[in-house]
Every structure is written in C-alpha cells, then in structure tokens.
Protein backbone atom coordinates (compact mmCIF):
# COMPACT_ATOMS: atom_id res chain seq x y z
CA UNK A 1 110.59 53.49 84.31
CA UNK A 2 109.78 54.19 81.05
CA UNK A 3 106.22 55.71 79.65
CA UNK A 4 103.81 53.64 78.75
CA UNK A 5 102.98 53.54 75.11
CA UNK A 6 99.44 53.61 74.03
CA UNK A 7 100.21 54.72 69.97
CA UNK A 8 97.76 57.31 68.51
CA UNK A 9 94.30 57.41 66.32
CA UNK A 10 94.18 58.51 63.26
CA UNK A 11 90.50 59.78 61.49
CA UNK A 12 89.95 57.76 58.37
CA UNK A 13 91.03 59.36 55.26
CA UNK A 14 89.06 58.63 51.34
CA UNK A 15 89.27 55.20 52.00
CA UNK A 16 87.10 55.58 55.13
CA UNK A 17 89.72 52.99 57.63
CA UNK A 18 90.66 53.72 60.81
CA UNK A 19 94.43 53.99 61.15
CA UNK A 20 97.32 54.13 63.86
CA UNK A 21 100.58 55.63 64.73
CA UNK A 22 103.29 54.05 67.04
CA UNK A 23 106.20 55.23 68.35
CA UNK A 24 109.15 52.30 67.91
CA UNK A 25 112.57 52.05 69.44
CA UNK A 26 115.45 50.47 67.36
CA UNK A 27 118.69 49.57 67.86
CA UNK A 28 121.38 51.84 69.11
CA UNK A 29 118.51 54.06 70.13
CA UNK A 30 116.93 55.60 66.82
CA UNK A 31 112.76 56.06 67.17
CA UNK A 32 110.49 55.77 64.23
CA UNK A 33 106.49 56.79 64.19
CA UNK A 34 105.08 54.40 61.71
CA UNK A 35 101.62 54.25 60.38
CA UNK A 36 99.56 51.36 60.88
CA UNK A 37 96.24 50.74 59.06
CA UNK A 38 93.30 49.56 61.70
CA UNK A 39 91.27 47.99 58.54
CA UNK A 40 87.62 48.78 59.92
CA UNK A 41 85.47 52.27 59.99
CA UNK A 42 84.46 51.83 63.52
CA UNK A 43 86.40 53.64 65.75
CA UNK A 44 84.97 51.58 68.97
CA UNK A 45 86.89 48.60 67.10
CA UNK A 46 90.14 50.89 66.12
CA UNK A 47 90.33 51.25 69.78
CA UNK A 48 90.61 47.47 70.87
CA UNK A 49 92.92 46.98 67.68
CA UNK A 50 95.31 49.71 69.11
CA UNK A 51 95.41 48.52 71.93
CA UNK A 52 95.89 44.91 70.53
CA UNK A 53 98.17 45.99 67.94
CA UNK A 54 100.51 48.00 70.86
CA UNK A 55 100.69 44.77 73.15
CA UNK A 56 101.90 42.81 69.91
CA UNK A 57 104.68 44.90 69.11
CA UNK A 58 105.86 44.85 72.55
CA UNK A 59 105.88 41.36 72.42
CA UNK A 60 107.89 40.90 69.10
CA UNK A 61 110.26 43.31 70.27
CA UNK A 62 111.07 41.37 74.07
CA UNK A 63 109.37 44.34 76.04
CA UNK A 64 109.03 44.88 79.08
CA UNK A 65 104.92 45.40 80.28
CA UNK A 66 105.76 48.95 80.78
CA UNK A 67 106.67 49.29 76.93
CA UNK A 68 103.59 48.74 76.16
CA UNK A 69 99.85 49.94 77.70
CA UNK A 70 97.81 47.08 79.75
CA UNK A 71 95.33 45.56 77.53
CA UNK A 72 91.77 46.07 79.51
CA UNK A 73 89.45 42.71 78.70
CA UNK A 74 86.05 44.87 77.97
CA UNK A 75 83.47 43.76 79.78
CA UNK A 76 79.80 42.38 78.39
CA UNK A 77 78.06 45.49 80.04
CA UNK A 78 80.78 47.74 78.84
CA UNK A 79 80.39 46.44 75.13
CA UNK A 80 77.04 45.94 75.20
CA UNK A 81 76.35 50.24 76.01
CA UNK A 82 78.46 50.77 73.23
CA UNK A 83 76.92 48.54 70.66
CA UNK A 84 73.21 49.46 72.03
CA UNK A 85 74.69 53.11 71.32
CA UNK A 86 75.82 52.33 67.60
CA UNK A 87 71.92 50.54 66.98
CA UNK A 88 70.03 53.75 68.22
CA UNK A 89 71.91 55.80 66.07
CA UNK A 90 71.40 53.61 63.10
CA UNK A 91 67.18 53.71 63.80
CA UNK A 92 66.97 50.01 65.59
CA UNK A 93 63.34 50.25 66.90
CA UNK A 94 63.73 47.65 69.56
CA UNK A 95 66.67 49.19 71.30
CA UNK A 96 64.65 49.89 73.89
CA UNK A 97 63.72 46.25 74.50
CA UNK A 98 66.74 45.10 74.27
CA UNK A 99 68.41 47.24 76.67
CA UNK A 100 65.29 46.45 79.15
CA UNK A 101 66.41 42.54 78.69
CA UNK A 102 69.74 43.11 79.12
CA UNK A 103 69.37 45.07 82.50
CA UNK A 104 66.80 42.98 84.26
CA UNK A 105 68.02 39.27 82.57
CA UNK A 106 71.72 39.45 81.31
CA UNK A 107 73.85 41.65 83.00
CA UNK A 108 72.92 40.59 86.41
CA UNK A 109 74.52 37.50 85.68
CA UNK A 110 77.61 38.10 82.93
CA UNK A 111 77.61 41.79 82.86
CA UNK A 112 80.46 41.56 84.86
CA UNK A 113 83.02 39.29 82.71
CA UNK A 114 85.02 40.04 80.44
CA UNK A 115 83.55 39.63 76.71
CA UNK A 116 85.94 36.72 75.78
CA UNK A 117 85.81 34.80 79.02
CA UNK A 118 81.56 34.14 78.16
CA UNK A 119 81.30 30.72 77.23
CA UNK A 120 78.26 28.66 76.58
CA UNK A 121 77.20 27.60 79.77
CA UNK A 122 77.66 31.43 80.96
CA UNK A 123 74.56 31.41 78.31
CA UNK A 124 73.28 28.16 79.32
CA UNK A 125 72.45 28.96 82.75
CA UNK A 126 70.91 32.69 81.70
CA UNK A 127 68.17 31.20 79.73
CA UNK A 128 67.53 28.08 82.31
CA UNK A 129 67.10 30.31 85.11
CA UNK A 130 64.67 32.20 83.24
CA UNK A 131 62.46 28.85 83.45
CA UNK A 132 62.39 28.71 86.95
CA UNK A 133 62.85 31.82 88.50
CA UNK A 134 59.07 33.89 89.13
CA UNK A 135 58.53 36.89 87.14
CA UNK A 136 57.49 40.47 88.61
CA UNK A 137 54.99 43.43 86.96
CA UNK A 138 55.49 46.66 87.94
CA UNK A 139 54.33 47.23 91.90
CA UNK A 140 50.53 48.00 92.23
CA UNK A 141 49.54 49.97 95.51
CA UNK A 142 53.66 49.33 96.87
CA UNK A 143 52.98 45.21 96.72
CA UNK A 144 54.93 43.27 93.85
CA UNK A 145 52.49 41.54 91.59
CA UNK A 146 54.07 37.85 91.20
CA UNK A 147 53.56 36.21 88.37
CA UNK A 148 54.22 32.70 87.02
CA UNK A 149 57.67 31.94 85.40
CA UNK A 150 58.25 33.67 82.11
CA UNK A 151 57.07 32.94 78.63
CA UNK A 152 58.94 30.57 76.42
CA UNK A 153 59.00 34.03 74.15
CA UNK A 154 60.24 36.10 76.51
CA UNK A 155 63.28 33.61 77.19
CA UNK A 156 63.59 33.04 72.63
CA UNK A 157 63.69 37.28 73.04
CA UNK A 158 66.37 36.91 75.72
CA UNK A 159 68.48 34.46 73.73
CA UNK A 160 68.39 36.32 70.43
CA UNK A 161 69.58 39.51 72.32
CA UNK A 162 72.36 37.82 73.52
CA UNK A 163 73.08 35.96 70.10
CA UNK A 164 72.82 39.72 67.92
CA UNK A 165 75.26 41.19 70.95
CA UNK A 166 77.95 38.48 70.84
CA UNK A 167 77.50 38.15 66.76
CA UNK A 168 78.43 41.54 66.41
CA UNK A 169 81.74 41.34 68.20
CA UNK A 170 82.21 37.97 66.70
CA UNK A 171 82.17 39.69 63.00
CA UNK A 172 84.22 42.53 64.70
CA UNK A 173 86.86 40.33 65.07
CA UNK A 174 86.89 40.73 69.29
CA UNK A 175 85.95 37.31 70.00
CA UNK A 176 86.53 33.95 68.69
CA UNK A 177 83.39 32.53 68.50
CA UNK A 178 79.67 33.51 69.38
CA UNK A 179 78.87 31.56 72.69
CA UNK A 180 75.34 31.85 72.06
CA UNK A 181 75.13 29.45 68.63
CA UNK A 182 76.00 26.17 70.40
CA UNK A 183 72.52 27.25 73.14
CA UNK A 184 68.90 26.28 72.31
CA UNK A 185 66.22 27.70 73.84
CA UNK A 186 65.03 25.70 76.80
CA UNK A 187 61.41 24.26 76.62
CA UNK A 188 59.35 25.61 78.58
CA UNK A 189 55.98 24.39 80.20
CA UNK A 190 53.25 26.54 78.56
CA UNK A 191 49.48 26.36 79.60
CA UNK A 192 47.21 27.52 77.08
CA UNK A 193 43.85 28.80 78.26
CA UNK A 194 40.65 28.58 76.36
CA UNK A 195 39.54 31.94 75.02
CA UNK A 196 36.18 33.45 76.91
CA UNK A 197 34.43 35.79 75.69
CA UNK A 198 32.27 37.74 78.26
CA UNK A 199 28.63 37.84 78.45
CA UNK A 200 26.92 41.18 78.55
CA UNK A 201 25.85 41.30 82.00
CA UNK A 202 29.84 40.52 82.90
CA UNK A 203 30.85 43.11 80.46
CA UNK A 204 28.72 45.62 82.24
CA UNK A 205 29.76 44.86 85.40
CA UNK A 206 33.31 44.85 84.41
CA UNK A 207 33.12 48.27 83.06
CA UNK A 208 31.53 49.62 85.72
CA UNK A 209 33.96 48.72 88.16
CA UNK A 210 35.44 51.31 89.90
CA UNK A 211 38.67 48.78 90.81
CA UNK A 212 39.38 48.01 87.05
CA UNK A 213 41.91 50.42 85.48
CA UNK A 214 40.30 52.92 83.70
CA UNK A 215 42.33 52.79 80.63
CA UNK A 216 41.68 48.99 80.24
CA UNK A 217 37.59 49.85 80.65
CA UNK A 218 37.87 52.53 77.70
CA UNK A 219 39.49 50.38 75.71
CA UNK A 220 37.03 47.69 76.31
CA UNK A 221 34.10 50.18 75.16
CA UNK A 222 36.14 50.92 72.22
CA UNK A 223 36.00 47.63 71.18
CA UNK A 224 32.76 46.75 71.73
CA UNK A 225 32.02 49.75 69.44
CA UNK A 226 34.27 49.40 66.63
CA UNK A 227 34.95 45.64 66.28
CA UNK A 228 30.76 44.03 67.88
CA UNK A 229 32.47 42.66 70.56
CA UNK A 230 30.10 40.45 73.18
C-alpha cells in the first residue's frame, strides 16, 4: 500500500502567496516535485487548498484513495477557533462577545457539522429557538436566575456573528455560499416598560438595603451626585 501523499507548504516569498509542492508519478515510473501556487497569504486557507489541490490531482490522474490524503470536512467549531484567533490578533474588540455567543448559542447546535453541510435552516432554527427558549444570568446564592426569552438584539447579535463567520469562509473560497444571507431575524415580542424614576424616600431605602448589591448602590449615589438624579 502505497504512502499517502499530503504535498508540502511552502512560506510565501516577495509576492507574499502561499505556495505548494507535490510529489507526481508519471508514466513508466519517473517522479516530478512541482510547485504549485496556493494564491492567498493565509496559511489556515493554504492548508484546505493543499489538501484540495492533492485530492484533485489524484483524481485527474485515476488514483487510488491511498494516492492521495483524506480530505477532513472542517467543522463550524473547528473554523470558527481559527477565525476568532485571526480577529484577536488583528485588534477585533468584540471577540470576546462573539466567542461568548458562539459557545452558549451556536455551537451547541451546528458546532458539530461540517462547514459546507450548514444550510439555511441549520441557521433558521438557531435564531427561532432563541425566541422561545428562557434565558439564564449567572447563578445567585447556587439558584439559576430565569429570565424571560431573549432580546430581539441579542438574537440580531447572534445572527450577525454567524453571518461575519460564514462570510469570511465564503470570500475564502471554502464554501459556496453564506447560509446566513437568505435568514432574517425573527420578530420577536418586545414589552417596553415605562421609565420610573424613584422618589427620594424609595431611593433611600433602596440604598440602604443591605440585600441590594453594593456595587449597584454606589453607583446609584454616584449618579445622584454627578448627573441630579431623583
């Protein structure tokens, strides 16, 4: 059984592209190590294009699977850590909130599939289930504060995660198409309350209590300082 072939990187030279080496077999046995150019500066993408590149001349050639190595669909969660990785480094300030709604809304769902297999109702469903399902803040005293169903902002902030992650491999050339352009954002119930304004008597009594986080009381007297708040 013969080894499988998996080519080699090469660094980019002055013109800054990726490029690739790959051991072929002719006829009557002779082997040749051309180089290919990758045509991108990422070397994430010169990866998959190896890889892609390898299985094609396999193909062309009548090969056998074990002349070539197995093309691995990358998965959403697996592409997503790597383009999450490439935004921190370029100074993205909301990486951090977009990894938070990836991990609690998106990859519990399609985190698992492979990045071409996501199709628009893969999306679809992640944003409607974000109008039912009950949302959670952080545990207070070991008991799960439930809240109503989230925000029709939290679910746009959801949706344009997605859209940016699936965009970016759509330019990359790893996908066909983003799944996430054909998807609105689901409407969403919303009850507005009237603003209140508390009396001074219930302002006292609010910073006095000794149940009331303390951080949310000195910020109230802070306000009432600087800004004449009643």
């Amino acid at each position: 059984m013969s080894r499988a072939r998996t080519g080699t990187l090469i660094p980019p030279d002055k013109d800054g592209l990726w490029k690739a080496r790959v051991t072929k077999t002719h006829e009557y046995g002779s082997v040749s190590r051309p180089i290919y150019s990758l045509g991108t500066t990422d070397k994430a993408i010169a990866r998959r294009k190896l890889a892609q590149l390898v299985a094609a001349l396999a193909k062309a050639r009548g090969g056998s699977p074990a002349d070539s190595a197995p093309v691995v669909s990358e998965t959403v969660r697996q592409y997503a850590e790597e383009w999450l990785e490439k935004r921190k480094g370029q100074g993205v300030v909301t990486v951090a909130d977009e990894r938070r709604n990836l991990e609690l809304h998106i990859f519990p769902s399609i985190g698992h599939l492979p990045l071409g297999d996501v199709r628009s109702p893969h999306v679809r469903a992640v944003l409607e289930d974000l109008v039912t399902k009950p949302r959670q803040r952080p545990k207070r005293n070991g008991v799960p504060d439930q809240l109503a169903t989230y925000s029709r902002q939290t679910i746009k902030h959801v949706r344009g995660v997605m859209h940016r992650l699936f965009d970016a491999a759509w330019r990359a050339e790893i996908i066909e198409s983003n799944p996430v352009s054909r998807v609105r954002t689901p409407r969403v119930r919303e009850v507005r309350k009237e603003r209140i304004i508390l009396t001074d008597a219930e302002f006292e009594r609010f910073v006095g209590c000794a149940h009331a986080d303390l951080e949310l009381r000195m910020a109230s007297i802070v306000a009432r300082c600087e800004g004449g708040m009643r």
